[in-house]
PDB file of N, CA and C in Angstrom:
ATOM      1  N   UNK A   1      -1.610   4.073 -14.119  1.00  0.00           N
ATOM      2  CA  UNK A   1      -0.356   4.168 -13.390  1.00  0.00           C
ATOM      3  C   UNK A   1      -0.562   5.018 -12.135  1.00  0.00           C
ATOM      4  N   UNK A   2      -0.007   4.900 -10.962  1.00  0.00           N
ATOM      5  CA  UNK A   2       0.093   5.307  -9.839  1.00  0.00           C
ATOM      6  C   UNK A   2       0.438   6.502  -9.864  1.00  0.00           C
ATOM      7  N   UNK A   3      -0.373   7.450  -9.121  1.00  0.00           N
ATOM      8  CA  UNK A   3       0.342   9.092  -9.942  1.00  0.00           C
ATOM      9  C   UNK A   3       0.073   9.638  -8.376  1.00  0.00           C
ATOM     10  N   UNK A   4       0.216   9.065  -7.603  1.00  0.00           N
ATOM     11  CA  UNK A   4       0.468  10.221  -5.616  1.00  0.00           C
ATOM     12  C   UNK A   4       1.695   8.947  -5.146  1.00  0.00           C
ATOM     13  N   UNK A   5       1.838   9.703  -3.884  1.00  0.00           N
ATOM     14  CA  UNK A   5       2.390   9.005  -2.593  1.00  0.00           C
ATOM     15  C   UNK A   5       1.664   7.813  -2.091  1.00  0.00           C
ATOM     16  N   UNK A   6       0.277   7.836  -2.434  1.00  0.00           N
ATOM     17  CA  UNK A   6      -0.103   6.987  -1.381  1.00  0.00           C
ATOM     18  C   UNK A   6      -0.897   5.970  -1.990  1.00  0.00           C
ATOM     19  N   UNK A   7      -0.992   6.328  -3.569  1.00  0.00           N
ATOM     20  CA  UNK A   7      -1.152   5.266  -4.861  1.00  0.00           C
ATOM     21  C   UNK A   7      -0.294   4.211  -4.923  1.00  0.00           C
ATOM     22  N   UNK A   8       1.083   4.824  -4.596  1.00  0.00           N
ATOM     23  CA  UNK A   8       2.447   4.326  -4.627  1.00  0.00           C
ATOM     24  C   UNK A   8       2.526   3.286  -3.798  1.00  0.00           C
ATOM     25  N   UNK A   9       2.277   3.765  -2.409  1.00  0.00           N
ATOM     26  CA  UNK A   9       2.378   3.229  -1.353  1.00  0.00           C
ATOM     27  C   UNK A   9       1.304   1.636  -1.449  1.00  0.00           C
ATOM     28  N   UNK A  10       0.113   2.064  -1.579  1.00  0.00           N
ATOM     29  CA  UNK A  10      -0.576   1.000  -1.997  1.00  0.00           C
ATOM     30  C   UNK A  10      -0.176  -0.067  -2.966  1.00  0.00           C
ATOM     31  N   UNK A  11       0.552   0.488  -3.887  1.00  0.00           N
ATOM     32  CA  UNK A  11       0.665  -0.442  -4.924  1.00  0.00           C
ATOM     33  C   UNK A  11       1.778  -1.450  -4.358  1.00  0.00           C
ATOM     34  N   UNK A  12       2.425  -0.541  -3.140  1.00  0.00           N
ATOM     35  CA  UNK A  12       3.843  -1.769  -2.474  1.00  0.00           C
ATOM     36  C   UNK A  12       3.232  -2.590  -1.356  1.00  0.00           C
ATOM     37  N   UNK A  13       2.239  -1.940  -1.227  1.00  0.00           N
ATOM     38  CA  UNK A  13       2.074  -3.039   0.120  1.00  0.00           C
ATOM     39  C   UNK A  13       0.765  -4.489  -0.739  1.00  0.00           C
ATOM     40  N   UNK A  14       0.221  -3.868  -1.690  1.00  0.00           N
ATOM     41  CA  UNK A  14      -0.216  -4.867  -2.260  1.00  0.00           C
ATOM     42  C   UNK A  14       0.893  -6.023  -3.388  1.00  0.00           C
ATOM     43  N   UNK A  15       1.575  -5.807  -4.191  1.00  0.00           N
ATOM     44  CA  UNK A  15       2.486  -6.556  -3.937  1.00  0.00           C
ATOM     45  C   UNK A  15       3.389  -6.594  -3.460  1.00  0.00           C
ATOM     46  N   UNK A  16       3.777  -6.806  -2.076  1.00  0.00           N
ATOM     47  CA  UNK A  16       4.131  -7.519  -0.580  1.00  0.00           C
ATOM     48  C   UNK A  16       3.345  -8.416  -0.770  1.00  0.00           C
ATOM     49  N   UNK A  17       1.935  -8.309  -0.457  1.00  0.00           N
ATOM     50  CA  UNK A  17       1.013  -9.079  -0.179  1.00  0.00           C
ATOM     51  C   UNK A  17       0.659 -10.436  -1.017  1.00  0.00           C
ATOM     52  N   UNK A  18       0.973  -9.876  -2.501  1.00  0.00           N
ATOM     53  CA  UNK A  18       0.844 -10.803  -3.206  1.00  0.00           C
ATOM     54  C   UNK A  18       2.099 -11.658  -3.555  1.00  0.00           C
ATOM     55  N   UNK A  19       3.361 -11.147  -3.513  1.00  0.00           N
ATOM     56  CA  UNK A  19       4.488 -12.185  -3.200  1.00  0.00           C
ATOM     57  C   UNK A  19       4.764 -12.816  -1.877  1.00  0.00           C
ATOM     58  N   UNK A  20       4.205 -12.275  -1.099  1.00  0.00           N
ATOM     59  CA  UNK A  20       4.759 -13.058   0.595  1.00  0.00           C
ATOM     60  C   UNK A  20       3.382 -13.836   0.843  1.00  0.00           C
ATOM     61  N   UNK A  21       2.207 -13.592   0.582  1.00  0.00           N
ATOM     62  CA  UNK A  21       0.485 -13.602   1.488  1.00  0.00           C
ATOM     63  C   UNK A  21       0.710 -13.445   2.802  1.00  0.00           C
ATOM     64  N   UNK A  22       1.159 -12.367   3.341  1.00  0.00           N
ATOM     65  CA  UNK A  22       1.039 -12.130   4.392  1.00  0.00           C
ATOM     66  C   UNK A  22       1.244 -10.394   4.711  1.00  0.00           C
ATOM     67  N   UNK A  23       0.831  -9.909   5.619  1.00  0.00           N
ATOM     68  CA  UNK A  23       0.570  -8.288   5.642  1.00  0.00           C
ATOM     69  C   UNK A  23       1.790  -7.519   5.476  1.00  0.00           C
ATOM     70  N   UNK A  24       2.117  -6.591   4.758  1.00  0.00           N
ATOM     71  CA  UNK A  24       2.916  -5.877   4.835  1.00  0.00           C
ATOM     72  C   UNK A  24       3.895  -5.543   5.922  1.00  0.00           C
ATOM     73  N   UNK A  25       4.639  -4.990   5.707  1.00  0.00           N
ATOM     74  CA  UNK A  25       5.439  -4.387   7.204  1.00  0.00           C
ATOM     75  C   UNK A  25       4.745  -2.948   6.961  1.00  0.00           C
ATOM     76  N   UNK A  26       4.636  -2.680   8.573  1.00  0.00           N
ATOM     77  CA  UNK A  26       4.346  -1.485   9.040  1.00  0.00           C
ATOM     78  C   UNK A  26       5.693  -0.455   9.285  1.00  0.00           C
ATOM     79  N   UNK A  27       6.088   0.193   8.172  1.00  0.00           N
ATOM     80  CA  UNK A  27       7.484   0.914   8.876  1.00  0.00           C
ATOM     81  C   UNK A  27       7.708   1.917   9.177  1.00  0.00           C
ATOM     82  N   UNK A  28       5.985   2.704  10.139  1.00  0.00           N
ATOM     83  CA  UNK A  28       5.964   4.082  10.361  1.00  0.00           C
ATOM     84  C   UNK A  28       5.559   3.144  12.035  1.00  0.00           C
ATOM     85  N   UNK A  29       5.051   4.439  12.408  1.00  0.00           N
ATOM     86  CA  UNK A  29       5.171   4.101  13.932  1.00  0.00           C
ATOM     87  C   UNK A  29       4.093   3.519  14.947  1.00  0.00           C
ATOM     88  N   UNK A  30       2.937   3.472  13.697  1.00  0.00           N
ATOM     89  CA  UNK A  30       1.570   2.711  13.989  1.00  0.00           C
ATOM     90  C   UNK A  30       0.957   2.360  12.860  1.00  0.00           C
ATOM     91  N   UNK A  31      -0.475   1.559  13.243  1.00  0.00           N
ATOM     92  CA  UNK A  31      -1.027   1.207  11.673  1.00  0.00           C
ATOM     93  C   UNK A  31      -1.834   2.476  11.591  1.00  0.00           C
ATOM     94  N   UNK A  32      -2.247   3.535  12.442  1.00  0.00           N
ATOM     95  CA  UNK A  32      -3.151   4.486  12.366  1.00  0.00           C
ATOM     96  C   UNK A  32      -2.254   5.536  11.342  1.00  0.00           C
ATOM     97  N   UNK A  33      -1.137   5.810  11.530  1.00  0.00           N
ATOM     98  CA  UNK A  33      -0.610   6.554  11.389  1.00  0.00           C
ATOM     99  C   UNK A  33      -0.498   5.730   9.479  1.00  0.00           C
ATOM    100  N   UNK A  34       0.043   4.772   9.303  1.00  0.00           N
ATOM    101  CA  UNK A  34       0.479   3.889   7.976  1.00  0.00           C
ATOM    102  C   UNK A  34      -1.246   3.879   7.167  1.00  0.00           C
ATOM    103  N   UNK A  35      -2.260   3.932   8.093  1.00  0.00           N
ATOM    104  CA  UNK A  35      -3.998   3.753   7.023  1.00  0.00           C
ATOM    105  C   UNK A  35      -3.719   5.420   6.512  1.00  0.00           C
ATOM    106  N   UNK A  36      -3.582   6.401   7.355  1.00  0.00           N
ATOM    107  CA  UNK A  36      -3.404   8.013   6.876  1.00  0.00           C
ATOM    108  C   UNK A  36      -2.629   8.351   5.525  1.00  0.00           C
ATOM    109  N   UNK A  37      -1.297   7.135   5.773  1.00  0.00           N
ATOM    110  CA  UNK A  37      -0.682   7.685   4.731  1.00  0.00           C
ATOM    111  C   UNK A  37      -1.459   6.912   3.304  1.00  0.00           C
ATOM    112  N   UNK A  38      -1.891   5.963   3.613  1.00  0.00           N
ATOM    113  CA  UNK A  38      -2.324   4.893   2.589  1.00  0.00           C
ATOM    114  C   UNK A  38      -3.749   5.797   2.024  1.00  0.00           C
ATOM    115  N   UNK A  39      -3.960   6.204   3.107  1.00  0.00           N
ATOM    116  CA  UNK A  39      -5.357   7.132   2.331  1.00  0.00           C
ATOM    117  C   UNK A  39      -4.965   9.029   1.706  1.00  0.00           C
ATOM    118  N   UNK A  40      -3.832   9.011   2.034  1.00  0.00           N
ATOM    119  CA  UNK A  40      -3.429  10.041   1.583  1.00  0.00           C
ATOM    120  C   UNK A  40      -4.191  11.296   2.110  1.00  0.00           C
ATOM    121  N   UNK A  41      -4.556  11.198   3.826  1.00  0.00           N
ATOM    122  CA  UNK A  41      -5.130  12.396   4.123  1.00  0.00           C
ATOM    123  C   UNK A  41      -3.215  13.420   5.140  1.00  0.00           C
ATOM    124  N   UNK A  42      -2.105  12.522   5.010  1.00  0.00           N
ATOM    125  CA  UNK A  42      -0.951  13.085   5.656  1.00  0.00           C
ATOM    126  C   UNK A  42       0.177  13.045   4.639  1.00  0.00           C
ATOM    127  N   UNK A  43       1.167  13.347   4.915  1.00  0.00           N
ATOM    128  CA  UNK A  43       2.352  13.245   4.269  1.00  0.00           C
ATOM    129  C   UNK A  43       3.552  12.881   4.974  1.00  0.00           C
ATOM    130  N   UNK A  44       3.939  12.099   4.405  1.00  0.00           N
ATOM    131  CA  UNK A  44       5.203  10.928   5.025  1.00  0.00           C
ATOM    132  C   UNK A  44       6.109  12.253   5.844  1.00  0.00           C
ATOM    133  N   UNK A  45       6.746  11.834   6.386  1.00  0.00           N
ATOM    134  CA  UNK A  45       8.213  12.662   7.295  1.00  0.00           C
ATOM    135  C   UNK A  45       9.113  11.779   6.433  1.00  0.00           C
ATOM    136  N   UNK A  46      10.194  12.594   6.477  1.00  0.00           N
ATOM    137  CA  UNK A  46      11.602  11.837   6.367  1.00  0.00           C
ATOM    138  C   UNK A  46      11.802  10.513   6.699  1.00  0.00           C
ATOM    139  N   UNK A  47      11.885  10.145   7.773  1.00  0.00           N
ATOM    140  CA  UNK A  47      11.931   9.371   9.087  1.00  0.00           C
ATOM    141  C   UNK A  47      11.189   8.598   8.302  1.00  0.00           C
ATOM    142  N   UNK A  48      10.267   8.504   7.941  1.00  0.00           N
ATOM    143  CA  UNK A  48       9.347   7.415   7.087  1.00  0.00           C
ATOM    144  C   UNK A  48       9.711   7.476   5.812  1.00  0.00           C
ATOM    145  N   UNK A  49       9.888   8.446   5.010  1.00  0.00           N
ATOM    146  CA  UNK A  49       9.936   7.616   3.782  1.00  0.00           C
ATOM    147  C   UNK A  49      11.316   6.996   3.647  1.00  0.00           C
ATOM    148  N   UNK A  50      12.366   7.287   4.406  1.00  0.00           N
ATOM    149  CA  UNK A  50      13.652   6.322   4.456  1.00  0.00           C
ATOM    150  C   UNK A  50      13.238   4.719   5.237  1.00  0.00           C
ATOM    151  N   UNK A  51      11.881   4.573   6.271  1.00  0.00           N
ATOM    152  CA  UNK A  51      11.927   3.523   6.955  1.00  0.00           C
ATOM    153  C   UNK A  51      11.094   2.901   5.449  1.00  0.00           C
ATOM    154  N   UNK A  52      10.027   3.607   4.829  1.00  0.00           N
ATOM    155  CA  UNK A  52       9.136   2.922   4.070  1.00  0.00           C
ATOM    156  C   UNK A  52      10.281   2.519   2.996  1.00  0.00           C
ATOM    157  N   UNK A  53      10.989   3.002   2.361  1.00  0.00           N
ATOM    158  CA  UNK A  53      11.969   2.869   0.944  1.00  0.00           C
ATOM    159  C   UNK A  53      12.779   1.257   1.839  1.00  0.00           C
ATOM    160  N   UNK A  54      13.461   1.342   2.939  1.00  0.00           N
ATOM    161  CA  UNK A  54      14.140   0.441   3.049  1.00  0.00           C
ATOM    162  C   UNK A  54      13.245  -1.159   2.867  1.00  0.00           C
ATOM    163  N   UNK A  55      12.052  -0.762   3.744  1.00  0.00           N
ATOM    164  CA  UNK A  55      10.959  -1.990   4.190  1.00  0.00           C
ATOM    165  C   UNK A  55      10.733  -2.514   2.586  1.00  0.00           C
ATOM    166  N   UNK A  56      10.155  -2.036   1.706  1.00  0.00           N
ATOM    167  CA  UNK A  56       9.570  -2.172   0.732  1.00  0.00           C
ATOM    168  C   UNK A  56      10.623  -2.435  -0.864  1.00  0.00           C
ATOM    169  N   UNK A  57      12.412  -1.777  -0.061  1.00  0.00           N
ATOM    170  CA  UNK A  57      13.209  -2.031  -1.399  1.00  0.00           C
ATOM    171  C   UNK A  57      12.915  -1.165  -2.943  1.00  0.00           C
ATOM    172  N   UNK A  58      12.684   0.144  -2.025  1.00  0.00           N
ATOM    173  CA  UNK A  58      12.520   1.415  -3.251  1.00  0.00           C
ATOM    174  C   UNK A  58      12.963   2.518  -2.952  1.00  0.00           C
ATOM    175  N   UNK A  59      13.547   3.180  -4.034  1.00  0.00           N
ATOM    176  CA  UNK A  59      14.189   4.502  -3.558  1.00  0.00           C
ATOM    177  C   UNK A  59      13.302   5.239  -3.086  1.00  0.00           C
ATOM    178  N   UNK A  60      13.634   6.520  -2.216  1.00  0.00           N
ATOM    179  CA  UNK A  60      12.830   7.470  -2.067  1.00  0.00           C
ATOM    180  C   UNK A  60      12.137   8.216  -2.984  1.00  0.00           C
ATOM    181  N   UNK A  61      13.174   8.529  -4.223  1.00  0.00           N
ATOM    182  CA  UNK A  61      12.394   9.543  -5.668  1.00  0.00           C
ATOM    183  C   UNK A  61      11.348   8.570  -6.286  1.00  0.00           C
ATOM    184  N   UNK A  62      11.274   7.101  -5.950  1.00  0.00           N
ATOM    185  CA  UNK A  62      10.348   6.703  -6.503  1.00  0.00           C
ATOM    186  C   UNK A  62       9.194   6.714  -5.675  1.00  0.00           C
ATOM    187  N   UNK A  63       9.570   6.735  -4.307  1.00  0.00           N
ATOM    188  CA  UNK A  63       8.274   6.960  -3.362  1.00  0.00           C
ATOM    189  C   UNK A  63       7.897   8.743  -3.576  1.00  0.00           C
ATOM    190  N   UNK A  64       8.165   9.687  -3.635  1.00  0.00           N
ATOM    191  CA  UNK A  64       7.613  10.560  -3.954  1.00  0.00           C
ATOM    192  C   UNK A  64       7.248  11.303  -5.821  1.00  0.00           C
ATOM    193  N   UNK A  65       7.751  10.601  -6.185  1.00  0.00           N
ATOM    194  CA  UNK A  65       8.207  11.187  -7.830  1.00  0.00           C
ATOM    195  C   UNK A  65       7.137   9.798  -8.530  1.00  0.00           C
ATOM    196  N   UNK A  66       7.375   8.843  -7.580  1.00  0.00           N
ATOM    197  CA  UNK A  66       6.793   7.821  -9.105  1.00  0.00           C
ATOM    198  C   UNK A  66       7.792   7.553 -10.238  1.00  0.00           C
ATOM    199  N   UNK A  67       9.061   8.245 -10.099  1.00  0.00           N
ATOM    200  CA  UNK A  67      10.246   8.213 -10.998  1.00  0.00           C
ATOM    201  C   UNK A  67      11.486   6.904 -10.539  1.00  0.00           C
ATOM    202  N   UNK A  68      11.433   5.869 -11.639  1.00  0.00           N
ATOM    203  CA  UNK A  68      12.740   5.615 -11.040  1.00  0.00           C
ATOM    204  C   UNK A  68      13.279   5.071 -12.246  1.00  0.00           C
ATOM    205  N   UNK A  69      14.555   4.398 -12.479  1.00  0.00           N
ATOM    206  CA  UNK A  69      15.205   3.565 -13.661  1.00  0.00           C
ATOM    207  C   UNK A  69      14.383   2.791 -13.834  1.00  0.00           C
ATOM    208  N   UNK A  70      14.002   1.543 -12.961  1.00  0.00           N
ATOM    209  CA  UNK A  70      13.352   0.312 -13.413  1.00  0.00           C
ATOM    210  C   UNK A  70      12.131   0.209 -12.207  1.00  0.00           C
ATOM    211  N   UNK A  71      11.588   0.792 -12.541  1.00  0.00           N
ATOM    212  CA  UNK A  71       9.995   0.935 -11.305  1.00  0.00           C
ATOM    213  C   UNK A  71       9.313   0.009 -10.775  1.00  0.00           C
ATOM    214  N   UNK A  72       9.593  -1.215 -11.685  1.00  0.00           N
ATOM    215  CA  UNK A  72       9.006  -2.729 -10.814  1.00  0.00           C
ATOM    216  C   UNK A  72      10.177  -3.478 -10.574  1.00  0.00           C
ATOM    217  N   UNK A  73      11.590  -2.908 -10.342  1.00  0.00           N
ATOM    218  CA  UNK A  73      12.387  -3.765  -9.922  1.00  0.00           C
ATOM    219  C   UNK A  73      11.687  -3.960  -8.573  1.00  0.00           C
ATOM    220  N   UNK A  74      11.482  -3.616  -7.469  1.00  0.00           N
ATOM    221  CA  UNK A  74      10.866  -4.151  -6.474  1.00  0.00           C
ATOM    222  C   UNK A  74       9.771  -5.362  -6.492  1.00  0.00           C
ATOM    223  N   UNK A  75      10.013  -5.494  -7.869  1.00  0.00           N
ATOM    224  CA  UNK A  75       8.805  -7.082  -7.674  1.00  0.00           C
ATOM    225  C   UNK A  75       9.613  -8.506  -8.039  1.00  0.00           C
ATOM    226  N   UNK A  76      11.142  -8.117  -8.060  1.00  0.00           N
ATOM    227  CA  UNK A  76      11.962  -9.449  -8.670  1.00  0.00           C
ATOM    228  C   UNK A  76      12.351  -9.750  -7.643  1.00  0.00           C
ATOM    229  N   UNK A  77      12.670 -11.024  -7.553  1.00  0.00           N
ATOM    230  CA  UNK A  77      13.187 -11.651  -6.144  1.00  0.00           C
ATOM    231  C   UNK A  77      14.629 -10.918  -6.252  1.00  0.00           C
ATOM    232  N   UNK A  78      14.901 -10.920  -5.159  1.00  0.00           N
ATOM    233  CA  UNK A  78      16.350 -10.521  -4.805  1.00  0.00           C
ATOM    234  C   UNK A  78      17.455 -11.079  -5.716  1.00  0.00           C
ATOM    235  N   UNK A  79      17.505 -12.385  -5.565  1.00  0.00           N
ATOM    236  CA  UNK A  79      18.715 -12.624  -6.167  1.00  0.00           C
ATOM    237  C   UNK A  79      18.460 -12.502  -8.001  1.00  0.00           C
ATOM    238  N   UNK A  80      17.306 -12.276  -8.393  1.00  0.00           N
ATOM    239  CA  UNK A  80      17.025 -11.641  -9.675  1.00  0.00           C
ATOM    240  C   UNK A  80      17.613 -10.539  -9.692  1.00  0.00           C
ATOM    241  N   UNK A  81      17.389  -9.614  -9.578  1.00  0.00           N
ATOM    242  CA  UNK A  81      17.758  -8.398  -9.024  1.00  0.00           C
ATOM    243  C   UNK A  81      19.170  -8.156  -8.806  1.00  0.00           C
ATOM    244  N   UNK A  82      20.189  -8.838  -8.209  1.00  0.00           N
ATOM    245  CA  UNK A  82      21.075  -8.758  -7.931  1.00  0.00           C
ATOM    246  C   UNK A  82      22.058  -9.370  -9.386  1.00  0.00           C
ATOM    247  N   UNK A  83      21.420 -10.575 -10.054  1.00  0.00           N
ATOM    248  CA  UNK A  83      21.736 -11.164 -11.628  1.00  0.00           C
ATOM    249  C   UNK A  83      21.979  -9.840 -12.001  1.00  0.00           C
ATOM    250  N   UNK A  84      20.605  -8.750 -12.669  1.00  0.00           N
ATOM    251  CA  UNK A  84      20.549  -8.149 -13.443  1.00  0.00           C
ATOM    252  C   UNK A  84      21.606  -6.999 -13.205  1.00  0.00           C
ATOM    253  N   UNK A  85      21.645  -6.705 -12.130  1.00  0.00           N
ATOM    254  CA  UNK A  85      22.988  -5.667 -11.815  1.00  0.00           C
ATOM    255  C   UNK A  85      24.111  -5.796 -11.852  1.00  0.00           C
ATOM    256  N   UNK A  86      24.154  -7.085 -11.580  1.00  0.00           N
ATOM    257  CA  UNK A  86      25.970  -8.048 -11.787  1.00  0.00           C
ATOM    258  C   UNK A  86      25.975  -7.791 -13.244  1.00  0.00           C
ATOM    259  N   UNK A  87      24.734  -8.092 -14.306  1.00  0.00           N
ATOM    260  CA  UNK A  87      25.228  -8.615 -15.225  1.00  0.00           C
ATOM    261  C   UNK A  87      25.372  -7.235 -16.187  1.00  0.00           C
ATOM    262  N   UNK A  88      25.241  -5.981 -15.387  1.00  0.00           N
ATOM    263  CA  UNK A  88      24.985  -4.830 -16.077  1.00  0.00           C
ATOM    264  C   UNK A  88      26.616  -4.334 -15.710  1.00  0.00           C
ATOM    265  N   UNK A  89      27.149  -4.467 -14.464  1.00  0.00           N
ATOM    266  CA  UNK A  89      28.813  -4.270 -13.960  1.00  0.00           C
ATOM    267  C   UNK A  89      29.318  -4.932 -14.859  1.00  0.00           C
ATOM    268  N   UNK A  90      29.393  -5.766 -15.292  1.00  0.00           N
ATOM    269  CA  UNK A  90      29.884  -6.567 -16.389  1.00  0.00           C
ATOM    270  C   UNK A  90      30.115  -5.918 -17.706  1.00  0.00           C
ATOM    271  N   UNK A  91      29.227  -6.022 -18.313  1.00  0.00           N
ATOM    272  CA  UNK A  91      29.185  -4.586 -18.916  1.00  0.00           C
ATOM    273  C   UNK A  91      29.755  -3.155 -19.544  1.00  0.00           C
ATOM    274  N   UNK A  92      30.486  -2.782 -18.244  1.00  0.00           N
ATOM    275  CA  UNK A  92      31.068  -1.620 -18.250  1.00  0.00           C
ATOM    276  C   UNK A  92      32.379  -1.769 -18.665  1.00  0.00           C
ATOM    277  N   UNK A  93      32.755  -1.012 -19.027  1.00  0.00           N
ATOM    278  CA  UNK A  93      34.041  -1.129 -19.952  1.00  0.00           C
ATOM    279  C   UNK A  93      35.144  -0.848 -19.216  1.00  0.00           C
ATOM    280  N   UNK A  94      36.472  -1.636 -19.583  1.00  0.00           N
ATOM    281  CA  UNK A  94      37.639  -1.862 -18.666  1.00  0.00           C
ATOM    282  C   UNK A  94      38.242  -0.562 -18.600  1.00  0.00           C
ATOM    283  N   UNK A  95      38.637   0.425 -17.119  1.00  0.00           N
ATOM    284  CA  UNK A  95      39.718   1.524 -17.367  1.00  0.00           C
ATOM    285  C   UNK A  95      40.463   1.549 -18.003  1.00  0.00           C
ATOM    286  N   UNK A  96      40.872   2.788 -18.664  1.00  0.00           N
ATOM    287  CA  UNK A  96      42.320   2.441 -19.586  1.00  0.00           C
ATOM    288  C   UNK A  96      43.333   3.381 -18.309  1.00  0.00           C
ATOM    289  N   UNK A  97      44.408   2.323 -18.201  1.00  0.00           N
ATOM    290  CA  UNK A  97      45.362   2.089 -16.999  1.00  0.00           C
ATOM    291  C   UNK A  97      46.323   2.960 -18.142  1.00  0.00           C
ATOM    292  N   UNK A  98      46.375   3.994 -19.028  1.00  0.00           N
ATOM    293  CA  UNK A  98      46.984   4.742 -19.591  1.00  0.00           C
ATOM    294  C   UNK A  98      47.525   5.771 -19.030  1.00  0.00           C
TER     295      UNK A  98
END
């Protein structure tokens, strides 16, 4: 299991790669700057790990923590994803209008 930032990071841009075949998005401000973080000789800014979380469809605590509810939800297609949450609102139990 992925246990840094930049384990993490790898593990999203490789599947990207393997659901799209085509290169990741770059969502820092160069690729020099995105190989650093991937090699883990820097540490993300803010500014990046909100651009990387949006690009990639992961929270931030999971980009730094490795922590999240469902840690490979980022590998279900969207409208999977969106099923499983509908079908979890569902779910929840009616207010009592008491």
């Amino acid at each position: 299991m992925e246990n840094s930032f930049a384990d993490r990071l790898k593990q999203l841009c490789s599947d990207y790669y393997n659901n799209y075949m085509e290169a990741p998005p770059c969502p820092v401000s160069s690729y020099t700057r995105m190989n650093s973080l991937l090699a883990g000789t820097r540490k993300p800014t803010l500014e990046e790990l909100v651009n990387i979380s949006e690009a990639y469809d992961v929270s931030i605590n999971y980009l730094l923590t490795g922590d999240e509810l469902f840690p490979s939800l980022h590998l279900l297609k969207r409208e999977d994803a969106e099923l499983i949450l509908n079908t979890i609102e569902k779910l929840r139990p009616e207010p009592d209008l008491c």
